[in-house]
C-alpha atoms as a PDB file:
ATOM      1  CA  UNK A   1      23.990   8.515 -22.011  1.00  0.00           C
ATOM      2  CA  UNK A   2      22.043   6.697 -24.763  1.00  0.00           C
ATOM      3  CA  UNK A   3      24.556   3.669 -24.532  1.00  0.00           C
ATOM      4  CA  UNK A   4      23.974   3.554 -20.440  1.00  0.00           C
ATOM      5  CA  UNK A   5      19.990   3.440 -21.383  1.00  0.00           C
ATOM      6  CA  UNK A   6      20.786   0.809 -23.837  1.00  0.00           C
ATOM      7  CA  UNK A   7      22.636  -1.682 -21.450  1.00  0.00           C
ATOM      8  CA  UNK A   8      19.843  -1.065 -18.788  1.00  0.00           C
ATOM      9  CA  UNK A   9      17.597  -1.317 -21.847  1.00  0.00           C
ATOM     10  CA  UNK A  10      18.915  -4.573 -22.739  1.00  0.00           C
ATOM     11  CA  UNK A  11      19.198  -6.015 -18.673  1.00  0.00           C
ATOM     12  CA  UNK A  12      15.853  -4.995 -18.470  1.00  0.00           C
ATOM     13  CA  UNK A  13      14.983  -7.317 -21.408  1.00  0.00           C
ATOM     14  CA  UNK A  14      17.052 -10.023 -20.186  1.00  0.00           C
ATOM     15  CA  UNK A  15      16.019 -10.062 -16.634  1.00  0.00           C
ATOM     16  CA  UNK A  16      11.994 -10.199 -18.255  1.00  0.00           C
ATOM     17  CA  UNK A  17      12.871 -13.558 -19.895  1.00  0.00           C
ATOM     18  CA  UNK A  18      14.266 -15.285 -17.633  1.00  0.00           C
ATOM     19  CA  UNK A  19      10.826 -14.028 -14.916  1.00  0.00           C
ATOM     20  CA  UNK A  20       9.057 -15.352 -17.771  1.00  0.00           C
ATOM     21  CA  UNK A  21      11.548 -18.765 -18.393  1.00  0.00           C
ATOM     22  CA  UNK A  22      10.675 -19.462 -14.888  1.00  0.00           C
ATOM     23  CA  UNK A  23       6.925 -18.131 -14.711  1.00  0.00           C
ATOM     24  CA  UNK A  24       6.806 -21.157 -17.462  1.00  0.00           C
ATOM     25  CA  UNK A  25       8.856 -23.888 -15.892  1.00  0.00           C
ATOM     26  CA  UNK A  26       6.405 -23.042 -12.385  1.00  0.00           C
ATOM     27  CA  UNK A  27       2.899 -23.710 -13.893  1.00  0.00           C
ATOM     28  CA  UNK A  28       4.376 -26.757 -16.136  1.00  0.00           C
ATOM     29  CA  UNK A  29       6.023 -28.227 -12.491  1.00  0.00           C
ATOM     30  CA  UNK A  30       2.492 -27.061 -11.022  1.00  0.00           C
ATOM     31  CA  UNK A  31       0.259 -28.696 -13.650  1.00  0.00           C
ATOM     32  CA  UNK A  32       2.094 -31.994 -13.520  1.00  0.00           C
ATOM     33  CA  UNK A  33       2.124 -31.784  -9.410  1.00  0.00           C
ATOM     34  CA  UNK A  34      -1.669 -31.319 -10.288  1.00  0.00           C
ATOM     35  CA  UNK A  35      -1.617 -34.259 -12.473  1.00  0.00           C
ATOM     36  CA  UNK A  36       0.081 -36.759 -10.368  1.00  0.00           C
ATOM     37  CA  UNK A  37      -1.919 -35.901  -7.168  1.00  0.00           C
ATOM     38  CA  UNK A  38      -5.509 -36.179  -9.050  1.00  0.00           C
ATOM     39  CA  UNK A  39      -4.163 -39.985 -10.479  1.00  0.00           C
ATOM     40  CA  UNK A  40      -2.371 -41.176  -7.214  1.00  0.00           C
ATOM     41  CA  UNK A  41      -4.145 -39.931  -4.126  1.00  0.00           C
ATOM     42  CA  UNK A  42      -6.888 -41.933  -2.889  1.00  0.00           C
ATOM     43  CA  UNK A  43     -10.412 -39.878  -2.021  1.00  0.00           C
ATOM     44  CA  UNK A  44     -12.980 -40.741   0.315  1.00  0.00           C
ATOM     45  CA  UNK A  45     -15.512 -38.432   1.758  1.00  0.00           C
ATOM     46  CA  UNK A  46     -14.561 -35.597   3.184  1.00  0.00           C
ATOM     47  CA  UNK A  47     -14.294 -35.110   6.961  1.00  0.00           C
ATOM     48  CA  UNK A  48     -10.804 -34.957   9.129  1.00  0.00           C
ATOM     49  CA  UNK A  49      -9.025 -37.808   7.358  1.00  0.00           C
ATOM     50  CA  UNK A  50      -5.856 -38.440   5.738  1.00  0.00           C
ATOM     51  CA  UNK A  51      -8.118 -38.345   2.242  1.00  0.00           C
ATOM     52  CA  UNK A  52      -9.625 -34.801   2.636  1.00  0.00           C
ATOM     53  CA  UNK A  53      -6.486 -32.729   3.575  1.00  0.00           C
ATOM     54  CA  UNK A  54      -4.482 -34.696  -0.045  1.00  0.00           C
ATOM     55  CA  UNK A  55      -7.604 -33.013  -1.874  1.00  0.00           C
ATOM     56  CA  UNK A  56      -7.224 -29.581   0.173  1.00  0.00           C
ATOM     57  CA  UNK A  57      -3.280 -29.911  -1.187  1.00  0.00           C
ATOM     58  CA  UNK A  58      -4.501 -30.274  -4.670  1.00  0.00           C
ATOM     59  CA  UNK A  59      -6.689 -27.696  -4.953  1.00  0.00           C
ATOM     60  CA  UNK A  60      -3.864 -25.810  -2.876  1.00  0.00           C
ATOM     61  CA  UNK A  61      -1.882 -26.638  -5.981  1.00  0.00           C
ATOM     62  CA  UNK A  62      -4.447 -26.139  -8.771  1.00  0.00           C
ATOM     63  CA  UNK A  63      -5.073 -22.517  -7.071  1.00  0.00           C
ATOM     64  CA  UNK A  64      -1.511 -21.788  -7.566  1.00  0.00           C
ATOM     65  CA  UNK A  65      -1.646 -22.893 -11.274  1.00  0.00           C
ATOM     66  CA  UNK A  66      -4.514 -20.154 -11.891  1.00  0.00           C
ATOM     67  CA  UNK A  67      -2.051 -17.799 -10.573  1.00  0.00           C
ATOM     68  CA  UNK A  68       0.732 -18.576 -12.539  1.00  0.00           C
ATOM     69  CA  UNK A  69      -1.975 -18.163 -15.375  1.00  0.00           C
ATOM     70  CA  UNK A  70      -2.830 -14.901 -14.063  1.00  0.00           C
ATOM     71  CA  UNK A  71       0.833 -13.770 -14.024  1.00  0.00           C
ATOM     72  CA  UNK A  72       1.482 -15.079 -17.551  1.00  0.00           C
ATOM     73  CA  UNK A  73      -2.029 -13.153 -18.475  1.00  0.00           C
ATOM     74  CA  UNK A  74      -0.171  -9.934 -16.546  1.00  0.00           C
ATOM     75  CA  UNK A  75       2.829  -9.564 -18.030  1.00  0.00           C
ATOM     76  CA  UNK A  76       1.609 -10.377 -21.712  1.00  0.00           C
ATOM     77  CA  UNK A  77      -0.305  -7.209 -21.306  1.00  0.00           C
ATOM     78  CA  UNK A  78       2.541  -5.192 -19.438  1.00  0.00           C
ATOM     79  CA  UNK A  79       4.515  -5.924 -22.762  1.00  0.00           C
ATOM     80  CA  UNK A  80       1.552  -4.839 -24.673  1.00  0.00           C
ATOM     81  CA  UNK A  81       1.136  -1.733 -22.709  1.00  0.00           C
ATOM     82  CA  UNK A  82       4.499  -0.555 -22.954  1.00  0.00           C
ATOM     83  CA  UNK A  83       4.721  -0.969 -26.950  1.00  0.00           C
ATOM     84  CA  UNK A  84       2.390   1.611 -27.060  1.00  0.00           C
ATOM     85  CA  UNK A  85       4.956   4.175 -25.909  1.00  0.00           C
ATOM     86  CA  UNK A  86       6.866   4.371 -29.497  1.00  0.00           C
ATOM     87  CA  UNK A  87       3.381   5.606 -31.275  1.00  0.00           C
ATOM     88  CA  UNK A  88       1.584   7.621 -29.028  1.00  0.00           C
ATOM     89  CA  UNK A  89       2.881  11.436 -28.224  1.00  0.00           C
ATOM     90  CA  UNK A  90       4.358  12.593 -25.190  1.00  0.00           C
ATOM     91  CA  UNK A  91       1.008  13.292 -23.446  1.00  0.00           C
ATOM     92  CA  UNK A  92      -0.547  10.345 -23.828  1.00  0.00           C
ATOM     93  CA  UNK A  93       2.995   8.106 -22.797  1.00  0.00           C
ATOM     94  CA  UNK A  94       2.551   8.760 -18.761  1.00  0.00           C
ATOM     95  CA  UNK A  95      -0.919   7.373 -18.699  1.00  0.00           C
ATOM     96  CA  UNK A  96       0.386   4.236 -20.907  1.00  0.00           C
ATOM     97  CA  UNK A  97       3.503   3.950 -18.385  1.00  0.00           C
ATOM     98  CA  UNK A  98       0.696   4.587 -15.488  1.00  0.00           C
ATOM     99  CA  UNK A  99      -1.347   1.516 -16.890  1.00  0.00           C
ATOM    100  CA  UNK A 100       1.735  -0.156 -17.106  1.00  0.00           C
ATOM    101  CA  UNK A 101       2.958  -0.040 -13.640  1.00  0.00           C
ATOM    102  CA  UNK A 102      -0.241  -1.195 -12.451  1.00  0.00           C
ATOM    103  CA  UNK A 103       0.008  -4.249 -14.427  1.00  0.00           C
ATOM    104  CA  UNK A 104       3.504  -4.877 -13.550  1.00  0.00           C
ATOM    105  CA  UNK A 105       2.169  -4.588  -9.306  1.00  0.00           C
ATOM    106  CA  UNK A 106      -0.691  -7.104 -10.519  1.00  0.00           C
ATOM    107  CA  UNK A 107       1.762  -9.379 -11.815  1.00  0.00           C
ATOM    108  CA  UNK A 108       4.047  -8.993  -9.010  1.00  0.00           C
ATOM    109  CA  UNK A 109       1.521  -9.646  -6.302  1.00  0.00           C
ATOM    110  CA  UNK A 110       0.313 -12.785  -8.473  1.00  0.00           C
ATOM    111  CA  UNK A 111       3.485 -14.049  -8.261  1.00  0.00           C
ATOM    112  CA  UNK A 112       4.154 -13.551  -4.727  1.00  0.00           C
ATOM    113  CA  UNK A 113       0.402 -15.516  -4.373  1.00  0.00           C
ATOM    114  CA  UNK A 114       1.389 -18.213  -6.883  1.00  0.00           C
ATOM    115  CA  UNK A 115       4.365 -18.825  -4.406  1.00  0.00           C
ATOM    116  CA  UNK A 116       2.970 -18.652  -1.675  1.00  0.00           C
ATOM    117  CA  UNK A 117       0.040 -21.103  -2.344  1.00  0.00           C
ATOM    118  CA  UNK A 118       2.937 -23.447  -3.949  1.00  0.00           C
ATOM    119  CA  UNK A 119       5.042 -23.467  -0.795  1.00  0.00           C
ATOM    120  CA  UNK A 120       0.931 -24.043   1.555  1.00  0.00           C
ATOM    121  CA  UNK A 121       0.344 -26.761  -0.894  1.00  0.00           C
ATOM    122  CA  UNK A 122       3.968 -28.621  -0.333  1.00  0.00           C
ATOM    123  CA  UNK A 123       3.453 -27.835   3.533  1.00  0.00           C
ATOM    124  CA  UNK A 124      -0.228 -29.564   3.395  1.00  0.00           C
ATOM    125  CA  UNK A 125       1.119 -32.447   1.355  1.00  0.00           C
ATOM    126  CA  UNK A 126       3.878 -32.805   3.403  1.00  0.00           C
ATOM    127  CA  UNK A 127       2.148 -32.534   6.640  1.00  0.00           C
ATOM    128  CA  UNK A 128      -0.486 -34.740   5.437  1.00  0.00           C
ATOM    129  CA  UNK A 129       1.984 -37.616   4.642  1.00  0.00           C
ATOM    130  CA  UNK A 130       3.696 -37.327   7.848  1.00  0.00           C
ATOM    131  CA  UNK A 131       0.937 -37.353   9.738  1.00  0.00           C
ATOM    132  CA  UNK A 132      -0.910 -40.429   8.139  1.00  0.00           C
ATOM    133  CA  UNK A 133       2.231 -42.350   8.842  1.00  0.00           C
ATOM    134  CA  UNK A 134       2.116 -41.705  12.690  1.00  0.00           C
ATOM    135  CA  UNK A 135      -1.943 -42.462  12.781  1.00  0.00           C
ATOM    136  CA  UNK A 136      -0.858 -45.827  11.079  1.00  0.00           C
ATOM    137  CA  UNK A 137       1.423 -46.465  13.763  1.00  0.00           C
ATOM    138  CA  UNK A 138      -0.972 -45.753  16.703  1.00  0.00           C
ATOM    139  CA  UNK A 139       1.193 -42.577  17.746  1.00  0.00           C
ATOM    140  CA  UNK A 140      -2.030 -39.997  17.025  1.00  0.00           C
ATOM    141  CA  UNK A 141      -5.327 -41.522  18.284  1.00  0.00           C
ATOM    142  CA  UNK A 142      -8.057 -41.652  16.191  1.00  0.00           C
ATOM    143  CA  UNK A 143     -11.825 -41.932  18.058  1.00  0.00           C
END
């Protein structure tokens, strides 16, 4: 028994660092999307133009970098949470585990945000490229 809750012990462990390997590698890719698209993209005022919906993709993207700060933030205190367990008595562990699982669903639902806004910023960029080509070519009429 104790070396079956040792291997799922261990998976367990594994299976956090890697989240937390790619947690990293998202916000690093995010910050540099960031980067690029506040030093390359031309701004004018806003209105319906090719200018305004780049900036709406940024701050698509920079909203999706606060996330994956948020979900770093979350599961640095789900790890702080559960090391708690090993010096607290039996009473007070199912409150700590109940704390715990709440900051585990926080940091799940900021990663399914984080993704989200990641996948509505490519979309917006995307879109936003396309369709500046085809007003350049006279195929969308602008008035």
């Amino acid at each position: 028994m104790t070396a079956e809750f040792d291997r799922g012990e261990e998976l367990a462990l594994k299976a956090l660092e890697k989240s937390d390997t790619i947690d990293h590698f998202l916000l690093g890719i995010t910050v540099a999307i960031c980067a690029y698209l506040a030093q390359t993209n031309a701004y004018a005022p806003l209105g319906l133009n090719r200018e305004t919906f780049l900036l709406l993709s940024l701050l698509i993207f920079a909203l999706s970098a606060v996330f994956g700060l948020m979900r770093l933030q979350s599961t640095v205190d789900v790890l702080r949470t559960n090391s708690k367990l090993d010096h607290v008595t039996e009473e007070k562990q199912k409150s700590i585990r109940d704390k715990a699982n709440d900051q585990l669903g926080k940091a799940i639902t900021y990663n399914h945000i984080r993704n989200g806004l990641l996948l509505a910023g490519l979309c917006c960029y995307v879109l936003t490229k396309v369709v500046a080509s085809y007003q350049n070519n006279g195929w969308i009429p602008v008035h």
